[in-house]
Structure formats: C-alpha cells, structure tokens
PDB file of N, CA and C in Angstrom:
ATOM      1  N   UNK A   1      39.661 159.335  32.453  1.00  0.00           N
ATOM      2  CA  UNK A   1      40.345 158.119  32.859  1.00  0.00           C
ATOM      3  C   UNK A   1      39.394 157.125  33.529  1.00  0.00           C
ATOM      4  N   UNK A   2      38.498 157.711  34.057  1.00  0.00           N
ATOM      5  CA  UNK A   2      37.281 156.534  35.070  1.00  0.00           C
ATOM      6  C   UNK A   2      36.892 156.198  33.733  1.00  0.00           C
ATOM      7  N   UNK A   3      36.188 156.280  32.949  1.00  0.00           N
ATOM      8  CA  UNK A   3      35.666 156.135  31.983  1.00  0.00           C
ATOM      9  C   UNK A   3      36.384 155.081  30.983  1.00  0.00           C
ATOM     10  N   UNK A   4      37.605 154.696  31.427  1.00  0.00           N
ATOM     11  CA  UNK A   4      38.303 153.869  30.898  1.00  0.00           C
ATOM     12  C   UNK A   4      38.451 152.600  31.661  1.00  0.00           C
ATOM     13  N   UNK A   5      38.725 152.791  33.304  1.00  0.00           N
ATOM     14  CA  UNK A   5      38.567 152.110  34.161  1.00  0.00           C
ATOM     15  C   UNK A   5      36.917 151.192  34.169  1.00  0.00           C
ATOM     16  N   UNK A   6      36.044 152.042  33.795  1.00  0.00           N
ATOM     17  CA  UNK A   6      34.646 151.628  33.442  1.00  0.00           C
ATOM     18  C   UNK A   6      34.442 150.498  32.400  1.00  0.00           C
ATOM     19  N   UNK A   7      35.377 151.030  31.413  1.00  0.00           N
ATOM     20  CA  UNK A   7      35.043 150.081  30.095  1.00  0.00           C
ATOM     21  C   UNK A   7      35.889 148.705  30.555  1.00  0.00           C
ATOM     22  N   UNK A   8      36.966 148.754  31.305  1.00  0.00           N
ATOM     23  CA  UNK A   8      37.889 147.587  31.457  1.00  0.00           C
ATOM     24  C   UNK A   8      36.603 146.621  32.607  1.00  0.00           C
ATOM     25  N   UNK A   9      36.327 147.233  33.326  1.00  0.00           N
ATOM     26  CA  UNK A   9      34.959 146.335  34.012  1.00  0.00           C
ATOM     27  C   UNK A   9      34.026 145.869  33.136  1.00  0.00           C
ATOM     28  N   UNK A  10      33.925 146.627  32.216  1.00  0.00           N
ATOM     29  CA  UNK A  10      32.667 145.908  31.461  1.00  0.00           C
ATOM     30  C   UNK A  10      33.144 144.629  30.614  1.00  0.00           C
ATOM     31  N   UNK A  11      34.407 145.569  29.973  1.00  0.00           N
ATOM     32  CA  UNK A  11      34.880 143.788  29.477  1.00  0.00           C
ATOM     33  C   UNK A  11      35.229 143.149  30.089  1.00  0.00           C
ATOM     34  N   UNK A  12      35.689 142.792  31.082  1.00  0.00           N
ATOM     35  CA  UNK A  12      36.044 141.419  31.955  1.00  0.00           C
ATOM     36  C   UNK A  12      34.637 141.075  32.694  1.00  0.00           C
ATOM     37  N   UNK A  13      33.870 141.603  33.426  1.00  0.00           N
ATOM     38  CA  UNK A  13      32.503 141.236  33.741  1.00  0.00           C
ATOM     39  C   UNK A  13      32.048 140.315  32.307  1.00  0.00           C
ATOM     40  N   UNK A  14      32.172 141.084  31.264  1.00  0.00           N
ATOM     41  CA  UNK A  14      31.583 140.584  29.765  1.00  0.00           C
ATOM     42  C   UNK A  14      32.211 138.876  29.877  1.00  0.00           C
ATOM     43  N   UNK A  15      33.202 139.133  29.755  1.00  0.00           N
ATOM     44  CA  UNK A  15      33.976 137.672  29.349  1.00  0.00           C
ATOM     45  C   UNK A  15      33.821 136.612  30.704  1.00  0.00           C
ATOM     46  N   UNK A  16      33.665 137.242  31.656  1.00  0.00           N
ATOM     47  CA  UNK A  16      33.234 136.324  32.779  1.00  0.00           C
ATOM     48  C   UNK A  16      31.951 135.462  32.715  1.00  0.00           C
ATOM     49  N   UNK A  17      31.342 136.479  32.116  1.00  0.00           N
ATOM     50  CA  UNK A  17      30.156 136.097  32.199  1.00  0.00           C
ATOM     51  C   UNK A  17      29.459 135.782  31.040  1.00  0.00           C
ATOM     52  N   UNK A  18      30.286 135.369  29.947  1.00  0.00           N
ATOM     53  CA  UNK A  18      30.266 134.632  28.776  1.00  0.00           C
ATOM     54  C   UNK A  18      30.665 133.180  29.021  1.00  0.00           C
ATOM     55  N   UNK A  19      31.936 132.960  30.063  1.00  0.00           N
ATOM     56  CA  UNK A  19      32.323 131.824  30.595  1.00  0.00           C
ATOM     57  C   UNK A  19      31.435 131.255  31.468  1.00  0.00           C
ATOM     58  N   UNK A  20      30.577 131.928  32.018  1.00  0.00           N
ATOM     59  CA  UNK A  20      29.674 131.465  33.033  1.00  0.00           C
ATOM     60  C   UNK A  20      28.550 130.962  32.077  1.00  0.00           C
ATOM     61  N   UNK A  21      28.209 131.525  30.999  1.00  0.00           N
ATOM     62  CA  UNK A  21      27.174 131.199  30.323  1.00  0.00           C
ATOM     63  C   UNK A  21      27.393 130.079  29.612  1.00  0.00           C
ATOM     64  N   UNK A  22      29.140 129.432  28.975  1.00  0.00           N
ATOM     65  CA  UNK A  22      29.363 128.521  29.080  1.00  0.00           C
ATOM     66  C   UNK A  22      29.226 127.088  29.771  1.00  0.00           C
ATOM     67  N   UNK A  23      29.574 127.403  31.521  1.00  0.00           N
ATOM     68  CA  UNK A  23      29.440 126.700  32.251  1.00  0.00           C
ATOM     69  C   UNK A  23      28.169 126.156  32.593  1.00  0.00           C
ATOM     70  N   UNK A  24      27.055 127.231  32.469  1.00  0.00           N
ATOM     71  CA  UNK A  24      25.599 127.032  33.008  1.00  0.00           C
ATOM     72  C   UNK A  24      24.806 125.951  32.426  1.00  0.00           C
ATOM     73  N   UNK A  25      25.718 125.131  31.420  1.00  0.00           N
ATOM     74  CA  UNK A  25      24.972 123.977  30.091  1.00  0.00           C
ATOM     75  C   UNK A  25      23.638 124.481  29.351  1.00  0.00           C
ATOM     76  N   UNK A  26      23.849 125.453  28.823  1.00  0.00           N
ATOM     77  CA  UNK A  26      22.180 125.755  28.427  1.00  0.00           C
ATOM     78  C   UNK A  26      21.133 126.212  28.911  1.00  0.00           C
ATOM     79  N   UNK A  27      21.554 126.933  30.619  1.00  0.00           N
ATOM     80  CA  UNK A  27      20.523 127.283  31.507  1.00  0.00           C
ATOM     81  C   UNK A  27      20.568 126.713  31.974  1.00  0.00           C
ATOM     82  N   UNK A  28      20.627 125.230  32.556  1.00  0.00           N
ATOM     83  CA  UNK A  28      20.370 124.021  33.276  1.00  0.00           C
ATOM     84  C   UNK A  28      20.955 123.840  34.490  1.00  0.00           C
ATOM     85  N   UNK A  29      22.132 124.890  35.050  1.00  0.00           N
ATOM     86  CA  UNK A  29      22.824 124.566  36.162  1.00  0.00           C
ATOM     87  C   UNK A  29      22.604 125.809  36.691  1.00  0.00           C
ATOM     88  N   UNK A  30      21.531 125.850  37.946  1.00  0.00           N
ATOM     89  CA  UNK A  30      21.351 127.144  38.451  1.00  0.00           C
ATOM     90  C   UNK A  30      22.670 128.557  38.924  1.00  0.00           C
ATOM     91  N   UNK A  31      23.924 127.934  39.488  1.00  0.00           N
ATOM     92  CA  UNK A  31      24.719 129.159  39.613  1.00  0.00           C
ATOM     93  C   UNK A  31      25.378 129.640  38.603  1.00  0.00           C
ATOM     94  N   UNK A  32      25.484 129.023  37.681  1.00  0.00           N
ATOM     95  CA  UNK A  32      26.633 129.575  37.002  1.00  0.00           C
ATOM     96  C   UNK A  32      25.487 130.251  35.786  1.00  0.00           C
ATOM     97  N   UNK A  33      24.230 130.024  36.019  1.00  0.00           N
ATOM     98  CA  UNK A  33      23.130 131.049  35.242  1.00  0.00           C
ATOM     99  C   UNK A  33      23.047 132.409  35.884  1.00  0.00           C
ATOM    100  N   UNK A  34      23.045 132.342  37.606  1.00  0.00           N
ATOM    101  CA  UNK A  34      22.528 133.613  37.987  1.00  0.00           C
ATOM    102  C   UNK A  34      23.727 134.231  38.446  1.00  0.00           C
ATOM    103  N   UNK A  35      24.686 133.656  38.184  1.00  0.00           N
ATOM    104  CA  UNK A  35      26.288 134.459  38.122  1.00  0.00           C
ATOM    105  C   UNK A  35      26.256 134.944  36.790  1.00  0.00           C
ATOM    106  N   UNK A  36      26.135 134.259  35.439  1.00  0.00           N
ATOM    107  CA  UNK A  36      25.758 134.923  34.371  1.00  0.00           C
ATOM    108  C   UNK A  36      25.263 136.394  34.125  1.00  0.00           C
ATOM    109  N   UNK A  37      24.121 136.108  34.615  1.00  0.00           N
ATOM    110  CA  UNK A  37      23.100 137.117  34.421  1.00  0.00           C
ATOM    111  C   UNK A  37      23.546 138.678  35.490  1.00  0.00           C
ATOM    112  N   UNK A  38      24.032 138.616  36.501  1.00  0.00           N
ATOM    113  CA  UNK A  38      24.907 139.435  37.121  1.00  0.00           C
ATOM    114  C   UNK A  38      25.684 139.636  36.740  1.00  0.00           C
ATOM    115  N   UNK A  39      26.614 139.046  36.050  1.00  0.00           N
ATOM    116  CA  UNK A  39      28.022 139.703  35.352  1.00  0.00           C
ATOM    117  C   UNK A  39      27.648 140.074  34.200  1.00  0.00           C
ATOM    118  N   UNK A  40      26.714 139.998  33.580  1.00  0.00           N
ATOM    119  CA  UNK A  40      26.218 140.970  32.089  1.00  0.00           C
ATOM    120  C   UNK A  40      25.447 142.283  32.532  1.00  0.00           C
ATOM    121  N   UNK A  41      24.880 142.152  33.401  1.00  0.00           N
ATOM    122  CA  UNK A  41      24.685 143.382  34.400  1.00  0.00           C
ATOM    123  C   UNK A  41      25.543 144.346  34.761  1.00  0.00           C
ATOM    124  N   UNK A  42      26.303 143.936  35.161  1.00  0.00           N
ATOM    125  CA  UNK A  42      27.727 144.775  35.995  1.00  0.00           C
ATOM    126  C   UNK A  42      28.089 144.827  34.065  1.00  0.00           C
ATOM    127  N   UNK A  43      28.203 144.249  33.372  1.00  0.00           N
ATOM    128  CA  UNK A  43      29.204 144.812  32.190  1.00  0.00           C
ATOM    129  C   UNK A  43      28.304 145.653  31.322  1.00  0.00           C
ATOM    130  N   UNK A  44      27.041 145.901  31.183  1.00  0.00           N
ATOM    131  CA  UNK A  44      26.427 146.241  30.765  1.00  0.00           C
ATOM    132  C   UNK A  44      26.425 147.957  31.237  1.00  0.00           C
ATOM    133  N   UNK A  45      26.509 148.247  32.600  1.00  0.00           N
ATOM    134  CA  UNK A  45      26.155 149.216  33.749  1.00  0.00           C
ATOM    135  C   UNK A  45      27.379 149.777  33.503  1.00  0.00           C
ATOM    136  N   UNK A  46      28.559 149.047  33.374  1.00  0.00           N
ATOM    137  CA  UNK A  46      29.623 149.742  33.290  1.00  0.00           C
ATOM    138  C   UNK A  46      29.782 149.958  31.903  1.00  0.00           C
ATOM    139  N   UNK A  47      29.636 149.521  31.013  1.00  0.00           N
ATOM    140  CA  UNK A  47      29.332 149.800  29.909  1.00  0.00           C
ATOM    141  C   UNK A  47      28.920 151.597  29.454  1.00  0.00           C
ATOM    142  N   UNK A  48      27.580 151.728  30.178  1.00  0.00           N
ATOM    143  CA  UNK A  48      26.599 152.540  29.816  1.00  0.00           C
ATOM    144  C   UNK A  48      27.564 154.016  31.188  1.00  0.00           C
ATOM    145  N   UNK A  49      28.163 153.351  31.515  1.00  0.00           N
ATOM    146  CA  UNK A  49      28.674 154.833  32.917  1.00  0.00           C
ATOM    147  C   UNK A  49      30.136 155.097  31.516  1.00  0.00           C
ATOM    148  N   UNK A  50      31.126 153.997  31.136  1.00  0.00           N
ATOM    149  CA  UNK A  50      31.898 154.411  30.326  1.00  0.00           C
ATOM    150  C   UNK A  50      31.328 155.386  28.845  1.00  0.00           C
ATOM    151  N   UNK A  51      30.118 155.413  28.231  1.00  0.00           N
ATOM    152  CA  UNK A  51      29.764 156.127  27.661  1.00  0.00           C
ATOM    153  C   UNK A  51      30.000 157.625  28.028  1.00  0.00           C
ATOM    154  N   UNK A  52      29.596 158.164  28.864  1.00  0.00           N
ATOM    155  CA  UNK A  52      30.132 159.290  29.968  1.00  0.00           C
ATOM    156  C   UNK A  52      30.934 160.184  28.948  1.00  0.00           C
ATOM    157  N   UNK A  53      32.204 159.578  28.584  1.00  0.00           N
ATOM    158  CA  UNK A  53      33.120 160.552  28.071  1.00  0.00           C
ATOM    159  C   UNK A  53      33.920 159.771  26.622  1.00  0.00           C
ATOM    160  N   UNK A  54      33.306 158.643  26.668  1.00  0.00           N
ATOM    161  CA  UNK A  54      33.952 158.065  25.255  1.00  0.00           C
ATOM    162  C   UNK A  54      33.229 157.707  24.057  1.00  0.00           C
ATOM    163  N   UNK A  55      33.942 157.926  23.042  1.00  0.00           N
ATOM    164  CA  UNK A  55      32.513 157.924  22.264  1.00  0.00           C
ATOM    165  C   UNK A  55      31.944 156.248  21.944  1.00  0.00           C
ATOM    166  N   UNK A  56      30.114 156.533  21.533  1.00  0.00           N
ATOM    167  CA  UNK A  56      30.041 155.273  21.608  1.00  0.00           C
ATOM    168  C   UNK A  56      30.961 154.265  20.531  1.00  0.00           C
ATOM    169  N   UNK A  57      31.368 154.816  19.413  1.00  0.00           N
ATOM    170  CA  UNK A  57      31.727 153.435  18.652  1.00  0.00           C
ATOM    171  C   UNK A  57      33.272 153.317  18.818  1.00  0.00           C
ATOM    172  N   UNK A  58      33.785 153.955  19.820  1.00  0.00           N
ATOM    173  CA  UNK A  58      35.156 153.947  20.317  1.00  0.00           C
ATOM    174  C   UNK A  58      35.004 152.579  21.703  1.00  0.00           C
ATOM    175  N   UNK A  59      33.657 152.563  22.461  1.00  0.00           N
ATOM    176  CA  UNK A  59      33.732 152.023  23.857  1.00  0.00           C
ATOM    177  C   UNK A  59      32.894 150.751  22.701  1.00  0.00           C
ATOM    178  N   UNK A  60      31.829 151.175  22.159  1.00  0.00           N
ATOM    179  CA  UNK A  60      31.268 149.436  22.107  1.00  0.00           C
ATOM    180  C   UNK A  60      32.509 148.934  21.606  1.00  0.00           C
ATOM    181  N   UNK A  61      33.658 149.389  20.044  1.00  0.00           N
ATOM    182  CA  UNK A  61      34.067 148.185  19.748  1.00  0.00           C
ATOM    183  C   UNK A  61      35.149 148.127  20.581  1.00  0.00           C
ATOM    184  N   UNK A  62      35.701 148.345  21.380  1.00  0.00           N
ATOM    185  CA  UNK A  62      36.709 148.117  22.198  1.00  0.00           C
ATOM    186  C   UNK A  62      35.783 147.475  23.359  1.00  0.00           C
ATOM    187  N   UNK A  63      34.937 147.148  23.514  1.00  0.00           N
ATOM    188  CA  UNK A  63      34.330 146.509  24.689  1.00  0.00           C
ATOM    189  C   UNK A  63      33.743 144.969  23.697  1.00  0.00           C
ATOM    190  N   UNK A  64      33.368 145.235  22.293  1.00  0.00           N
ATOM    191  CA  UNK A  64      32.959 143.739  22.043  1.00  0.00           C
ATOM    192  C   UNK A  64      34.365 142.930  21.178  1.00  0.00           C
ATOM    193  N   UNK A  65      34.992 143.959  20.862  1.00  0.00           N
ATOM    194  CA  UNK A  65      36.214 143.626  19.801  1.00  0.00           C
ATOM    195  C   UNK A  65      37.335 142.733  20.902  1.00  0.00           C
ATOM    196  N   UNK A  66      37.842 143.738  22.284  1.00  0.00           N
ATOM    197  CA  UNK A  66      38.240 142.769  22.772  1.00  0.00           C
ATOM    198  C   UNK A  66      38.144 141.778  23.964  1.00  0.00           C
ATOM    199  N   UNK A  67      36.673 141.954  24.100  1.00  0.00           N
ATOM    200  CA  UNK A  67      35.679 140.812  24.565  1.00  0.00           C
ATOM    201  C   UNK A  67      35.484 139.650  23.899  1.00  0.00           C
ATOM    202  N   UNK A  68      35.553 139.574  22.791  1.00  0.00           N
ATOM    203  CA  UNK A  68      35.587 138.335  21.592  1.00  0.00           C
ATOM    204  C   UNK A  68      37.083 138.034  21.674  1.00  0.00           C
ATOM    205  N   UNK A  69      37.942 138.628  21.797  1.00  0.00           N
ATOM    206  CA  UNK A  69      39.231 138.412  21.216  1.00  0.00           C
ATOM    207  C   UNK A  69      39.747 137.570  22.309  1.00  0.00           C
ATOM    208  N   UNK A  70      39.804 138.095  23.758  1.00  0.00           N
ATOM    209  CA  UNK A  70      39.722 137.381  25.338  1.00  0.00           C
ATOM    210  C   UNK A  70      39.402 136.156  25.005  1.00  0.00           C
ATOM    211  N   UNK A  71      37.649 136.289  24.811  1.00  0.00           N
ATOM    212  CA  UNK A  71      37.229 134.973  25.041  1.00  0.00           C
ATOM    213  C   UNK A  71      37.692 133.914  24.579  1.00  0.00           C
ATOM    214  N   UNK A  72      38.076 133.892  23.008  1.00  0.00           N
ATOM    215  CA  UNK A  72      38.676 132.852  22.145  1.00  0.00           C
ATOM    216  C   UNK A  72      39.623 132.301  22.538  1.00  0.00           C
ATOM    217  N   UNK A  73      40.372 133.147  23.080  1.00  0.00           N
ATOM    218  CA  UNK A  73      41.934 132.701  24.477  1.00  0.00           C
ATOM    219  C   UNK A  73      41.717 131.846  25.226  1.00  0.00           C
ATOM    220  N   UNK A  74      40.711 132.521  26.263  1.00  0.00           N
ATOM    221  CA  UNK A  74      40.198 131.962  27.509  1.00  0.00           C
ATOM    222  C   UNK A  74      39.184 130.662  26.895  1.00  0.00           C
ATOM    223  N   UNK A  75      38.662 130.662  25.643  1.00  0.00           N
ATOM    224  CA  UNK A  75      37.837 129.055  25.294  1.00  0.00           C
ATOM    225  C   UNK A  75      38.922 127.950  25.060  1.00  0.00           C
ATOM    226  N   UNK A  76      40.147 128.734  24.565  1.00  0.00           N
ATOM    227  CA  UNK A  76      41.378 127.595  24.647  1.00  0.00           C
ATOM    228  C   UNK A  76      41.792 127.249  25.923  1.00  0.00           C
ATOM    229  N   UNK A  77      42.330 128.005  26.531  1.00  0.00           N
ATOM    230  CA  UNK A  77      42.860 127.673  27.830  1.00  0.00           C
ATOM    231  C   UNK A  77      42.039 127.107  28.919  1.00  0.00           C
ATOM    232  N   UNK A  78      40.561 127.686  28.802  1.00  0.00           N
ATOM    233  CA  UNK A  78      39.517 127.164  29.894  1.00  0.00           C
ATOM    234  C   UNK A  78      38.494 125.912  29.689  1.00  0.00           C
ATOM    235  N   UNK A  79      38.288 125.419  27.858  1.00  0.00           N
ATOM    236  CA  UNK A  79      37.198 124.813  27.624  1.00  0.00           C
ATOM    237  C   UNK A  79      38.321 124.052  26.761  1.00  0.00           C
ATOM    238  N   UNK A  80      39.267 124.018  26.374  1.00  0.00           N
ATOM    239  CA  UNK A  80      40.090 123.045  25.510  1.00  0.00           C
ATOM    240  C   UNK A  80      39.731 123.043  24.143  1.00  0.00           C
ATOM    241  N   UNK A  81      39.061 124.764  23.808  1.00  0.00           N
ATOM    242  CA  UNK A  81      38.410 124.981  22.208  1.00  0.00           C
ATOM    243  C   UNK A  81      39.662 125.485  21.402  1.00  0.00           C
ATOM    244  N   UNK A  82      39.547 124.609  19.962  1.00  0.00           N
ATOM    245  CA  UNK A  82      41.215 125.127  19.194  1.00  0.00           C
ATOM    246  C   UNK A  82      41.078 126.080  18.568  1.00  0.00           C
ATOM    247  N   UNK A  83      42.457 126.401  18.283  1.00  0.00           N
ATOM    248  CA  UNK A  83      43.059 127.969  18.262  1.00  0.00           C
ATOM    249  C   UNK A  83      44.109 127.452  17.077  1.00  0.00           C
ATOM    250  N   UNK A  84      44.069 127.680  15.867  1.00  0.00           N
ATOM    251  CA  UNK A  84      44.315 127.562  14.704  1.00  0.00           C
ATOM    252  C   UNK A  84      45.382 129.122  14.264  1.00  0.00           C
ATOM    253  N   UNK A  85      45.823 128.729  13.327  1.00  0.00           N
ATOM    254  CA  UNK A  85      46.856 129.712  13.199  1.00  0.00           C
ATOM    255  C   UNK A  85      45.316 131.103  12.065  1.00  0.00           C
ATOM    256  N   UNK A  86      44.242 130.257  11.613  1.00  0.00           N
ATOM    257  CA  UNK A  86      43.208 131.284  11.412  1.00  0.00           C
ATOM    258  C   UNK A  86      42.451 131.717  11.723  1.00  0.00           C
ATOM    259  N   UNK A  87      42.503 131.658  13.413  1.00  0.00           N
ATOM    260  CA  UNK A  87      41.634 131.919  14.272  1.00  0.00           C
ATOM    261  C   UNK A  87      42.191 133.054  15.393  1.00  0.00           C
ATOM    262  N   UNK A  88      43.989 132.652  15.204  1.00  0.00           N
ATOM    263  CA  UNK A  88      44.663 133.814  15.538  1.00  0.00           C
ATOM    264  C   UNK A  88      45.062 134.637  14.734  1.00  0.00           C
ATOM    265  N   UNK A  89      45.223 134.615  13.558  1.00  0.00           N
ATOM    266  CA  UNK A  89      45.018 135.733  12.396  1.00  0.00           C
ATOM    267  C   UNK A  89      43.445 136.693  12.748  1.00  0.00           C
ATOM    268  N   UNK A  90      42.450 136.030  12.996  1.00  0.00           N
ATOM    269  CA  UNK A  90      41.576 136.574  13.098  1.00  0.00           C
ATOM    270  C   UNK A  90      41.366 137.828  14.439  1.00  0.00           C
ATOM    271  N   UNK A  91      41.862 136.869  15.397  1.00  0.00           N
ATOM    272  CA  UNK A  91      42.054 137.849  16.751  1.00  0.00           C
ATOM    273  C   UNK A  91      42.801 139.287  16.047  1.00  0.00           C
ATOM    274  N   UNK A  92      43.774 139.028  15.412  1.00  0.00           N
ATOM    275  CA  UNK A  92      44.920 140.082  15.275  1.00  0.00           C
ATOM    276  C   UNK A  92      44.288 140.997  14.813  1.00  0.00           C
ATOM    277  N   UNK A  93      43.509 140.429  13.338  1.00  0.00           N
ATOM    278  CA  UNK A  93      42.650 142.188  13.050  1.00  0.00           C
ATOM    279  C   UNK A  93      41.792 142.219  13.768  1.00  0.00           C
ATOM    280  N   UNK A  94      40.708 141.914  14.923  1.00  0.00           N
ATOM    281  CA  UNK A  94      39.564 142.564  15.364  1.00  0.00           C
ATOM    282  C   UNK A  94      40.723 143.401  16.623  1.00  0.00           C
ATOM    283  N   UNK A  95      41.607 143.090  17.016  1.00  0.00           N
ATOM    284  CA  UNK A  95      42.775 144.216  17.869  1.00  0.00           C
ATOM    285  C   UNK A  95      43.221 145.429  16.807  1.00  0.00           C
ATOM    286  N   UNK A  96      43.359 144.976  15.365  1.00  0.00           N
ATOM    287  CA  UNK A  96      43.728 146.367  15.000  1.00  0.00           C
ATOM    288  C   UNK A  96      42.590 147.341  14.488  1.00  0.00           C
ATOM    289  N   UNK A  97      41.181 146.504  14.185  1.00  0.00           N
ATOM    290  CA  UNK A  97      40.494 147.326  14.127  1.00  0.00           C
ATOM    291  C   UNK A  97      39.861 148.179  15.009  1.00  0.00           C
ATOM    292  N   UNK A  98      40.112 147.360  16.376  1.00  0.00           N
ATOM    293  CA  UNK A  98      39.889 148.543  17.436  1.00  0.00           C
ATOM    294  C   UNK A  98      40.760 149.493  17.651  1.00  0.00           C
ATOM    295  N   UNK A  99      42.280 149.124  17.355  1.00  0.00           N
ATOM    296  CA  UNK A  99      43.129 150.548  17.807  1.00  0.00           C
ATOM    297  C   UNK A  99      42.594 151.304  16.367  1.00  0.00           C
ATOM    298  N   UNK A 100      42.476 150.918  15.159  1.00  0.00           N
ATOM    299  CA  UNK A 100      42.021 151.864  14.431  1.00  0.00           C
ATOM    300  C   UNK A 100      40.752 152.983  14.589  1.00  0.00           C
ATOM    301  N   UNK A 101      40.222 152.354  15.240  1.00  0.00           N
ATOM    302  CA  UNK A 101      38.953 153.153  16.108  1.00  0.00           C
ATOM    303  C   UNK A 101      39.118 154.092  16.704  1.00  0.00           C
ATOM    304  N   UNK A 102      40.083 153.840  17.537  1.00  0.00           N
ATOM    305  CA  UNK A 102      40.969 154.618  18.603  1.00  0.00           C
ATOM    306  C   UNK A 102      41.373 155.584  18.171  1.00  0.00           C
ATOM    307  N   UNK A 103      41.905 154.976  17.506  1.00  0.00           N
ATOM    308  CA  UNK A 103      43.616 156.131  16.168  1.00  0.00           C
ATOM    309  C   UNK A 103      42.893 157.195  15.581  1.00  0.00           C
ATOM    310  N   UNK A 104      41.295 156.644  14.997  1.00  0.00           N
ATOM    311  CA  UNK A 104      40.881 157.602  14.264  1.00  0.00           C
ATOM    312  C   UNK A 104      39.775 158.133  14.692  1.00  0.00           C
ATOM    313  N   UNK A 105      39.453 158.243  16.232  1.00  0.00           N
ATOM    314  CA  UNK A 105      38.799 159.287  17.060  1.00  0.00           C
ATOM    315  C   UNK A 105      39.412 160.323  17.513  1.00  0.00           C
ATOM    316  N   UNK A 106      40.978 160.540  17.443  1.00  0.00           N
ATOM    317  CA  UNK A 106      41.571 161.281  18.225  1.00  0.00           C
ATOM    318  C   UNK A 106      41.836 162.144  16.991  1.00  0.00           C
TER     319      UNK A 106
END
C-alpha cells in the first residue's frame, strides 16, 4: 500500500512540476525553475521508492499515463489550453490503457 501512496506523490509532484515548468517561460523566471527542478526530484524519488513492490511497467505507466492525462486538464483549467472532444477521447484511452496494465498484472 506505501508503494502506492509513493506512486500518487510522484504523480502529483510530476504534474506540479510540469506546471511549474510551464510557468518558468523557458527557464527565464528563477522560482518557478528551481520549484521545477525540486518537484521532478521528489517525483522522480518517489517514483524509484514506489518501484519497491510494483512492477515497473505497472508504476511507470500509471505514473506517466496519468500524469499526461492530469496535465491536459490542469493546461485547460490553469493555462486556458483547449480540450476538444479529440483530445478527450484521447485522455480516455491512455486511462484505459493503464487500468489494462493493471488488469493484466494481477
């Protein structure tokens, strides 16, 4: 169960700090670079502790599958980036290909 708790840190650290890498303009705005670079740290760390007990292609794609899937949300709601009815088709399978991941580790 930590090991799950682990991976949920890594993806939200992840997506935080994808938004931060957003914010930083290209490197150019010092905090929201070295907030960046710390929150890929922390998701990275937790990342590598959730390995522990899950397997890897169960934790990466559930850590990049719905790390991408978040973000596309959060680029609508936070950056005013559009969200098309094929862009939410798209979200839908990278969610079922991770529970398929899931489904078919167990």
């Amino acid at each position: 169960m930590i090991s799950w708790i682990f991976l949920l840190i890594a993806i939200l650290s992840e997506v935080a700090g994808t938004i931060c890498m957003k914010l930083s303009m290209g490197l150019t705005k010092l905090i929201p670079t070295i907030v960046m670079f710390v929150l890929y740290g922390v998701s990275f760390s937790a990342l590598a502790l959730s390995l522990k007990t899950i397997d890897v292609s169960v934790s990466y794609a559930v850590w990049s599958g719905l790390g991408t899937a978040i973000i596309a949300v959060a680029g609508y709601f936070i950056f005013g980036e559009p969200l098309g009815g094929f862009k939410i088709a798209s979200i839908c399978l990278i969610i079922i290909g991770v529970v398929g991941l899931n489904i078919s580790g167990h």
